[in-house]
N, C-alpha and C. Protein backbone atom coordinates (compact mmCIF):
# COMPACT_ATOMS: atom_id res chain seq x y z
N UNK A 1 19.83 15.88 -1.26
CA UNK A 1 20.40 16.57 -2.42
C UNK A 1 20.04 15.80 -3.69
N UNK A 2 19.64 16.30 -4.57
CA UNK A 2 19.34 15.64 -6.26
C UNK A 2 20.35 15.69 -6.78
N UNK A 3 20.36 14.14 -7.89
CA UNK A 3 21.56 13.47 -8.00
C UNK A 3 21.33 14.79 -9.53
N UNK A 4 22.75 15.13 -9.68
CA UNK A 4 22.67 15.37 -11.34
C UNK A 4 22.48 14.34 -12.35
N UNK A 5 21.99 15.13 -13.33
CA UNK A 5 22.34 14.45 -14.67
C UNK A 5 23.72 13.58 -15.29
N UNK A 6 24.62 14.14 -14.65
CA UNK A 6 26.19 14.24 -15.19
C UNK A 6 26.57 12.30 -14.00
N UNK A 7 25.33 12.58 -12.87
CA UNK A 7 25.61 10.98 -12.51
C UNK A 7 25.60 9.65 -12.87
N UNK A 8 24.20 10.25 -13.77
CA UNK A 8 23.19 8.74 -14.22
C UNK A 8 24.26 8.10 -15.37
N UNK A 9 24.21 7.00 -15.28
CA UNK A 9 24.57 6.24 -15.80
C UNK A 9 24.00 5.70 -17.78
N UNK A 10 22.82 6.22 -17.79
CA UNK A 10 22.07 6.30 -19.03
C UNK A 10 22.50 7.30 -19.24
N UNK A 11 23.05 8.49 -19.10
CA UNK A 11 23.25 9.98 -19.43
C UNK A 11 24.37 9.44 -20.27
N UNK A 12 25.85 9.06 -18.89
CA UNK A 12 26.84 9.14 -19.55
C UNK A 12 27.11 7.86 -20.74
N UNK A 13 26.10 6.68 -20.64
CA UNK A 13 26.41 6.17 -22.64
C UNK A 13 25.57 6.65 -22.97
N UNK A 14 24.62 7.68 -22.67
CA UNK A 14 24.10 8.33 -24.17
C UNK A 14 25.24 9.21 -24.49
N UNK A 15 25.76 9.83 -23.83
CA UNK A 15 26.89 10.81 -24.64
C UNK A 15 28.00 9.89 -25.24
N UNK A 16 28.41 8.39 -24.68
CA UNK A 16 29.57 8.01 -25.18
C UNK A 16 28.41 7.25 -26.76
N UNK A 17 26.97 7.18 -26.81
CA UNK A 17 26.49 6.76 -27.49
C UNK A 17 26.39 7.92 -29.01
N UNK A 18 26.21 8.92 -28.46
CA UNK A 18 26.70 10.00 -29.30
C UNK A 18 27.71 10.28 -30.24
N UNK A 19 29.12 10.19 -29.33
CA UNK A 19 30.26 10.44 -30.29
C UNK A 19 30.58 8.98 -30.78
N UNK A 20 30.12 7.79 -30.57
CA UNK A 20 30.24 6.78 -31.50
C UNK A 20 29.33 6.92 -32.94
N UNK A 21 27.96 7.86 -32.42
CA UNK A 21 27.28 8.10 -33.75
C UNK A 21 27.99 8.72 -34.76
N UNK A 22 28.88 10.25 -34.02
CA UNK A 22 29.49 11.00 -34.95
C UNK A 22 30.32 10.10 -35.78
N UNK A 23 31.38 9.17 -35.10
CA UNK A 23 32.32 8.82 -35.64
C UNK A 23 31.53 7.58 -37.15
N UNK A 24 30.96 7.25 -36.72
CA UNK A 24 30.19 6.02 -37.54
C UNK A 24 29.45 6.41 -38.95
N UNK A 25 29.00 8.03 -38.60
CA UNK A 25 28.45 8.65 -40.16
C UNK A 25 29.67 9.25 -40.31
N UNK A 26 30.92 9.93 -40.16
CA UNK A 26 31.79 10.66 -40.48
C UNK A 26 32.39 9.80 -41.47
N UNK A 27 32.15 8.53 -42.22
CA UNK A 27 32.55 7.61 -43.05
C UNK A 27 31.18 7.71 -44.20
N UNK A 28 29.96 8.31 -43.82
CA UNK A 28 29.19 8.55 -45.08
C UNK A 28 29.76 9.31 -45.93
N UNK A 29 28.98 9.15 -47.06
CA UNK A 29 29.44 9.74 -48.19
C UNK A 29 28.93 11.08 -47.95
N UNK A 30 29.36 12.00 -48.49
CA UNK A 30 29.38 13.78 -48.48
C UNK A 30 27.77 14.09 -48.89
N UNK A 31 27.20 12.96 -49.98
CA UNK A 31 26.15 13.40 -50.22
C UNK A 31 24.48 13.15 -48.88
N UNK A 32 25.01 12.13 -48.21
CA UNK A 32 24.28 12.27 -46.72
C UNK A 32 24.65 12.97 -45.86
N UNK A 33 25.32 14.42 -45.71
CA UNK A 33 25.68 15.06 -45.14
C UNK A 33 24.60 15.55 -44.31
N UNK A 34 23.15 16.66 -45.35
CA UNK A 34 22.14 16.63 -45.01
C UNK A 34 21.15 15.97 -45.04
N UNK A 35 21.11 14.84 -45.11
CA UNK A 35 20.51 13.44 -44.71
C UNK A 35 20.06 12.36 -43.81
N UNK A 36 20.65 11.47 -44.13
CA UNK A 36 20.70 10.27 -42.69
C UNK A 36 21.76 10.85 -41.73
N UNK A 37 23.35 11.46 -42.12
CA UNK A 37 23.83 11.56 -41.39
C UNK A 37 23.30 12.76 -40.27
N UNK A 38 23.10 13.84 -40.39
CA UNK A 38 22.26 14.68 -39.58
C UNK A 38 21.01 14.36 -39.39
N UNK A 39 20.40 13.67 -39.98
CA UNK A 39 19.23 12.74 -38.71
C UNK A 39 19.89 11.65 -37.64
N UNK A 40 20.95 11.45 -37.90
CA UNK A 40 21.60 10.17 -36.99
C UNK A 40 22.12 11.03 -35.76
N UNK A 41 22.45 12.36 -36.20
CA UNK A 41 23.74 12.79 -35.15
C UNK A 41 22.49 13.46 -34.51
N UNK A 42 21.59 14.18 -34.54
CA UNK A 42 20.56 14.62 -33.95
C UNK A 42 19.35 14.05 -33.14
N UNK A 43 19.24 12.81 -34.09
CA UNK A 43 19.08 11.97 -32.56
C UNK A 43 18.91 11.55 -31.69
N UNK A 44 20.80 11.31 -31.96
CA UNK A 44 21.55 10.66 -30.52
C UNK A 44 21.94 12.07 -30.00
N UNK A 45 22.20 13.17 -30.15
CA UNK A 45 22.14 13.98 -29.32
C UNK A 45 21.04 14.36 -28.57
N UNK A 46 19.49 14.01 -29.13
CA UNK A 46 18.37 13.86 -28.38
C UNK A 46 18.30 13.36 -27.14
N UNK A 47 18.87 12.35 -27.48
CA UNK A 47 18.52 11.07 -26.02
C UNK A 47 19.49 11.83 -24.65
N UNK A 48 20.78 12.35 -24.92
CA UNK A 48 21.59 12.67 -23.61
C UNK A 48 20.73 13.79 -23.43
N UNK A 49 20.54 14.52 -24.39
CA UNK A 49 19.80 16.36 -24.26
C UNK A 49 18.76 16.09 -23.00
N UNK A 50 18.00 15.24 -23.68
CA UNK A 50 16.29 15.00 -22.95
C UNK A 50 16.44 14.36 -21.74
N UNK A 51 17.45 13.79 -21.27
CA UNK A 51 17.79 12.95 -19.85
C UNK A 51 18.18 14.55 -19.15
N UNK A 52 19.15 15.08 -19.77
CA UNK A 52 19.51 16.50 -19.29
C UNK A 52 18.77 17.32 -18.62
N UNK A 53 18.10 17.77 -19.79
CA UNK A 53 16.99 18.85 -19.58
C UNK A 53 15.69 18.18 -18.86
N UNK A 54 15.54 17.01 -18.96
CA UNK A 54 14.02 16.44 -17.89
C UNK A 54 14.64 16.41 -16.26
N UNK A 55 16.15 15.88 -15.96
CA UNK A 55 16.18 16.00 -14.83
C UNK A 55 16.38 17.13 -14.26
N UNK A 56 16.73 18.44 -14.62
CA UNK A 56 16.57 19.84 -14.24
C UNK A 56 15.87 20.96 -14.07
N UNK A 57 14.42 19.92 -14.69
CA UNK A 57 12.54 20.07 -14.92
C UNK A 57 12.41 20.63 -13.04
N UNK A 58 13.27 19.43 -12.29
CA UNK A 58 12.43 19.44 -11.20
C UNK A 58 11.35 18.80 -10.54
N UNK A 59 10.58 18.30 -11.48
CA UNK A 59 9.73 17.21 -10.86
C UNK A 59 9.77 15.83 -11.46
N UNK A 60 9.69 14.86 -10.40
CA UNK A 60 9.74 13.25 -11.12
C UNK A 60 8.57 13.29 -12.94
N UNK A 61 7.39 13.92 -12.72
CA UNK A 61 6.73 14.13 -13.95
C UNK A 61 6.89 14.51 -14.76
N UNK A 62 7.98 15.38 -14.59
CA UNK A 62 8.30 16.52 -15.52
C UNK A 62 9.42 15.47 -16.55
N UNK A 63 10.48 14.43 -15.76
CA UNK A 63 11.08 14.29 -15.60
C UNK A 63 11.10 13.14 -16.52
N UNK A 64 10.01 12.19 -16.51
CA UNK A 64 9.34 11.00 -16.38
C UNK A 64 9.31 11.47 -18.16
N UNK A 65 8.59 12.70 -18.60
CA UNK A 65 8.38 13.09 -20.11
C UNK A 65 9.48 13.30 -20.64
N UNK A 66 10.23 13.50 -20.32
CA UNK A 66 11.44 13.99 -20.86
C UNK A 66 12.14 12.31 -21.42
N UNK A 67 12.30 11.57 -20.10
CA UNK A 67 12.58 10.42 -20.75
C UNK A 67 12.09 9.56 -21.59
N UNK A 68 10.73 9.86 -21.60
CA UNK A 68 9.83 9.24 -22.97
C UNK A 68 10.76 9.85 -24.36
N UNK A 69 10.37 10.94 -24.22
CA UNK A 69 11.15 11.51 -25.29
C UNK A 69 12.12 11.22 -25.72
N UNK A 70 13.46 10.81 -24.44
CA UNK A 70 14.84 10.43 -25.37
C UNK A 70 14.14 8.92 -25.60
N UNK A 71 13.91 7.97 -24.89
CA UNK A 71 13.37 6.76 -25.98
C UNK A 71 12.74 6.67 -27.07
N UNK A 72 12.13 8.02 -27.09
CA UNK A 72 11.49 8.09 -29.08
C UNK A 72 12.84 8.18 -29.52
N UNK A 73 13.67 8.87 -29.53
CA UNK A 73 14.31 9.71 -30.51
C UNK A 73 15.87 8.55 -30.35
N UNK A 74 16.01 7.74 -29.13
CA UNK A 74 16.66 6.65 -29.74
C UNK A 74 16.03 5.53 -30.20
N UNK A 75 14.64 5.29 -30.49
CA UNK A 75 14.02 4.76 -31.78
C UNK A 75 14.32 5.15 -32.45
N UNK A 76 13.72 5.87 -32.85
CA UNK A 76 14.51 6.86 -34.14
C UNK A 76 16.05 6.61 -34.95
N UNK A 77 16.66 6.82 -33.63
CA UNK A 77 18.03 6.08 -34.27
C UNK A 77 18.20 4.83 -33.93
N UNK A 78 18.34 4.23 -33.79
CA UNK A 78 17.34 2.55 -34.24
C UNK A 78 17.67 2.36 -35.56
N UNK A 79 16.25 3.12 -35.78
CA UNK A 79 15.51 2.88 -37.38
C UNK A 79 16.21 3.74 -38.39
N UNK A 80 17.05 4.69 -37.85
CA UNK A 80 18.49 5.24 -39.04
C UNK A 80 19.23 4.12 -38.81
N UNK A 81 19.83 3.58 -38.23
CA UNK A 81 20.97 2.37 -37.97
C UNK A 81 20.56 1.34 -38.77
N UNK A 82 19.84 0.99 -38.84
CA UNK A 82 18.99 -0.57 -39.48
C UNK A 82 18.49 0.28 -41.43
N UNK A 83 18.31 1.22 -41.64
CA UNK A 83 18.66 2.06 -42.92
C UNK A 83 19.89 2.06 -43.15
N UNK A 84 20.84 2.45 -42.77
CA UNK A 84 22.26 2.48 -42.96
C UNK A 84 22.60 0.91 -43.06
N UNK A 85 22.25 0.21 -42.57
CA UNK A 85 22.64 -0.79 -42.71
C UNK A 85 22.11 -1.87 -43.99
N UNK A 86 20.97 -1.19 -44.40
CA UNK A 86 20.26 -1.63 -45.78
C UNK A 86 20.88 -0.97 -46.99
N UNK A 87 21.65 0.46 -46.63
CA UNK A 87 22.18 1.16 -47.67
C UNK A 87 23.71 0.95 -48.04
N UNK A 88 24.27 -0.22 -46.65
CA UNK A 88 25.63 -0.39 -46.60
C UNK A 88 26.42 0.96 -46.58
N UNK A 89 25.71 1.44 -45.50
CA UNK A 89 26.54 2.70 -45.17
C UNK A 89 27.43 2.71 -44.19
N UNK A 90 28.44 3.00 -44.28
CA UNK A 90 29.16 2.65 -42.51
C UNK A 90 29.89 1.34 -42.48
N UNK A 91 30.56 1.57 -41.01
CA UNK A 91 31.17 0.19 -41.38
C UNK A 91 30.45 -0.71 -40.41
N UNK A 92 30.42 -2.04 -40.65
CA UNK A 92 29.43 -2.98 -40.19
C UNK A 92 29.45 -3.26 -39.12
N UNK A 93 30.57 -3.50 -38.21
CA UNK A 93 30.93 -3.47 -36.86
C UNK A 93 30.59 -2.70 -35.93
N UNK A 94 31.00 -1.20 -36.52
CA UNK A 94 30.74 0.21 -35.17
C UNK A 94 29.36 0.15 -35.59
N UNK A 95 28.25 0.20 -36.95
CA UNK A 95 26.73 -0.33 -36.79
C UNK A 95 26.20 -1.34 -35.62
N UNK A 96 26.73 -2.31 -35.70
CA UNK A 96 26.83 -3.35 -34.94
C UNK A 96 26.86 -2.56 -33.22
N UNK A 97 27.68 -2.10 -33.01
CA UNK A 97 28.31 -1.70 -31.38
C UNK A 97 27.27 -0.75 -31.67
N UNK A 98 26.83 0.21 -32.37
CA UNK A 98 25.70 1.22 -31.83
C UNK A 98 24.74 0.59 -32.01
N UNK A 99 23.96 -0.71 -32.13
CA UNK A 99 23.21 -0.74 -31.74
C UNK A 99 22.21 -1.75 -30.86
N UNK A 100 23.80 -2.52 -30.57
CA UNK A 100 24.03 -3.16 -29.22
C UNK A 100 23.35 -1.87 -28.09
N UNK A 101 24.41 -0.87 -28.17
CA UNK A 101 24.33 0.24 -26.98
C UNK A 101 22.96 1.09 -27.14
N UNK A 102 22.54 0.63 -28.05
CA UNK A 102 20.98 1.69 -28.25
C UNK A 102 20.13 0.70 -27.88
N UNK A 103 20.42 -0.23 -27.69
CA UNK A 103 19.47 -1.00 -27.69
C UNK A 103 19.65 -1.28 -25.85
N UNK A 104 20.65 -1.23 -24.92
CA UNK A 104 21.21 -1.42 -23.30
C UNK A 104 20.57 0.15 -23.34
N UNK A 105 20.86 1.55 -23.88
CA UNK A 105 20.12 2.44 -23.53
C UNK A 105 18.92 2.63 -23.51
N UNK A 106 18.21 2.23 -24.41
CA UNK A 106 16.59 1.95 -24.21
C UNK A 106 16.05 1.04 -23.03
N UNK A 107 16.74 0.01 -22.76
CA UNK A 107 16.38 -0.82 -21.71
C UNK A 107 16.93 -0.16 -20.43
N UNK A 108 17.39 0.98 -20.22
CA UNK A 108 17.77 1.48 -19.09
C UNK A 108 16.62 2.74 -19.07
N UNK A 109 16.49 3.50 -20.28
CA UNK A 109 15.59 4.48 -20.21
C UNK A 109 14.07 3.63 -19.85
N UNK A 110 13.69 2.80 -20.18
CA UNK A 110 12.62 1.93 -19.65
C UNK A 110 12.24 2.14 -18.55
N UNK A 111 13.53 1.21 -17.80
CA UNK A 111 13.92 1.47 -16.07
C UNK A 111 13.29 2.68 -15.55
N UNK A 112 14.05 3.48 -16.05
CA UNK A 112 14.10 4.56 -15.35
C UNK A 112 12.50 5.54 -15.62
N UNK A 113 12.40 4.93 -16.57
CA UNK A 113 10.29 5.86 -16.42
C UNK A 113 10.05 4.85 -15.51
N UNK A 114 9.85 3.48 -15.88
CA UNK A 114 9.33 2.88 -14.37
C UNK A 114 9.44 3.40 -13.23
N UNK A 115 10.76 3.58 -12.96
CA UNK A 115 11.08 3.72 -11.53
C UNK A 115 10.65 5.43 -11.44
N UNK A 116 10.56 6.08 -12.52
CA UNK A 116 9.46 7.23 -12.39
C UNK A 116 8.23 7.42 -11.76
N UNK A 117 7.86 6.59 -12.66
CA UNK A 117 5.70 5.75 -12.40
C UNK A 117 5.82 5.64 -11.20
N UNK A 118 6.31 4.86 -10.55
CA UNK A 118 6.26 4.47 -9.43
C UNK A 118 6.57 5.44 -8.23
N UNK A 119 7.90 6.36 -8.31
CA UNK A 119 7.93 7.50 -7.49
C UNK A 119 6.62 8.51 -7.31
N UNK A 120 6.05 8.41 -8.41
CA UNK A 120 4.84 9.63 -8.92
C UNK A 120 3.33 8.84 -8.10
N UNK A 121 3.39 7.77 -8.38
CA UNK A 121 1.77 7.02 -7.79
C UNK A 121 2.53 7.16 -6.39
N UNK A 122 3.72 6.72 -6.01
CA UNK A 122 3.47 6.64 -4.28
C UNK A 122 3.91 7.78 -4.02
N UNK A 123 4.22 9.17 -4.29
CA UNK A 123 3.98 10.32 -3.96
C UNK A 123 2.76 10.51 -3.71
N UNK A 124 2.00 10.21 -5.12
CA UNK A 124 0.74 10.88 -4.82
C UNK A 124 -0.57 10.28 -4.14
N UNK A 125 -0.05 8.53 -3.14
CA UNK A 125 -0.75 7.74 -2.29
C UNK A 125 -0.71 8.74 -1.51
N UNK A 126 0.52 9.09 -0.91
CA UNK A 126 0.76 9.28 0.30
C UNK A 126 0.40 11.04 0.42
N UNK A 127 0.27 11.58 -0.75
CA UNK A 127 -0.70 13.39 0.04
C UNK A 127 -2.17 12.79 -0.01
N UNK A 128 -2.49 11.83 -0.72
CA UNK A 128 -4.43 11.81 -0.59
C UNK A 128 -4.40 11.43 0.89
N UNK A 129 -3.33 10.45 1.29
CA UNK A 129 -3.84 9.73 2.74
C UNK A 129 -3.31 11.75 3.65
């Protein structure tokens, strides 16, 4: 049986990585509304989305892209976090904790294409033999 999405462990702190984003711009000013703050909240809704939607692809390859993807897009927020933090936006601490956790989520999304790569080459040892 295939594990869901709703198991993995990168899934569920990208979503708790999420509503720490909301809460962390919900202290910007009104005028980053359509700004950094909706590049921040979009995202980090990227990264859970793309773990989501790649493991329901169906294939480790399919699967494997998808997680590239949420590691761009928590680069991405990264590099809004470390802006906010040049603009003294936010408060310095929950900056701080997101990007501690963006930074344990990237090193797990890593993992997990590895341990992709690797499902995909010894799949595909074992139909040539």
């Amino acid at each position: 049986m295939k594990q869901s999405f709703r198991e993995l462990k990168v899934w569920k702190k990208s979503v708790q990585l999420t509503v720490l984003v909301y809460r962390f711009t919900g202290a910007f000013p009104k005028e980053e509304v359509y700004g950094l703050t909706s590049q921040m909240r979009r995202a980090a809704v990227s990264v859970a989305s793309n773990i989501a939607e790649g493991s329901a692809r169906g294939t480790k390859r399919e699967f494997r892209q998808f997680v590239k993807l949420a590691r761009g897009s928590n680069c991405e927020l990264q590099t809004q976090l470390v802006i906010s933090r040049e603009l003294e936006l936010g408060d310095r601490t929950q900056c701080d904790e997101l990007e501690d956790l963006s930074e344990e989520i990237g090193r797990m999304l890593s993992a997990l294409s590895r341990y992709l790569t690797r499902e995909i080459k010894s799949r595909e040892l074992t139909t040539e033999n």
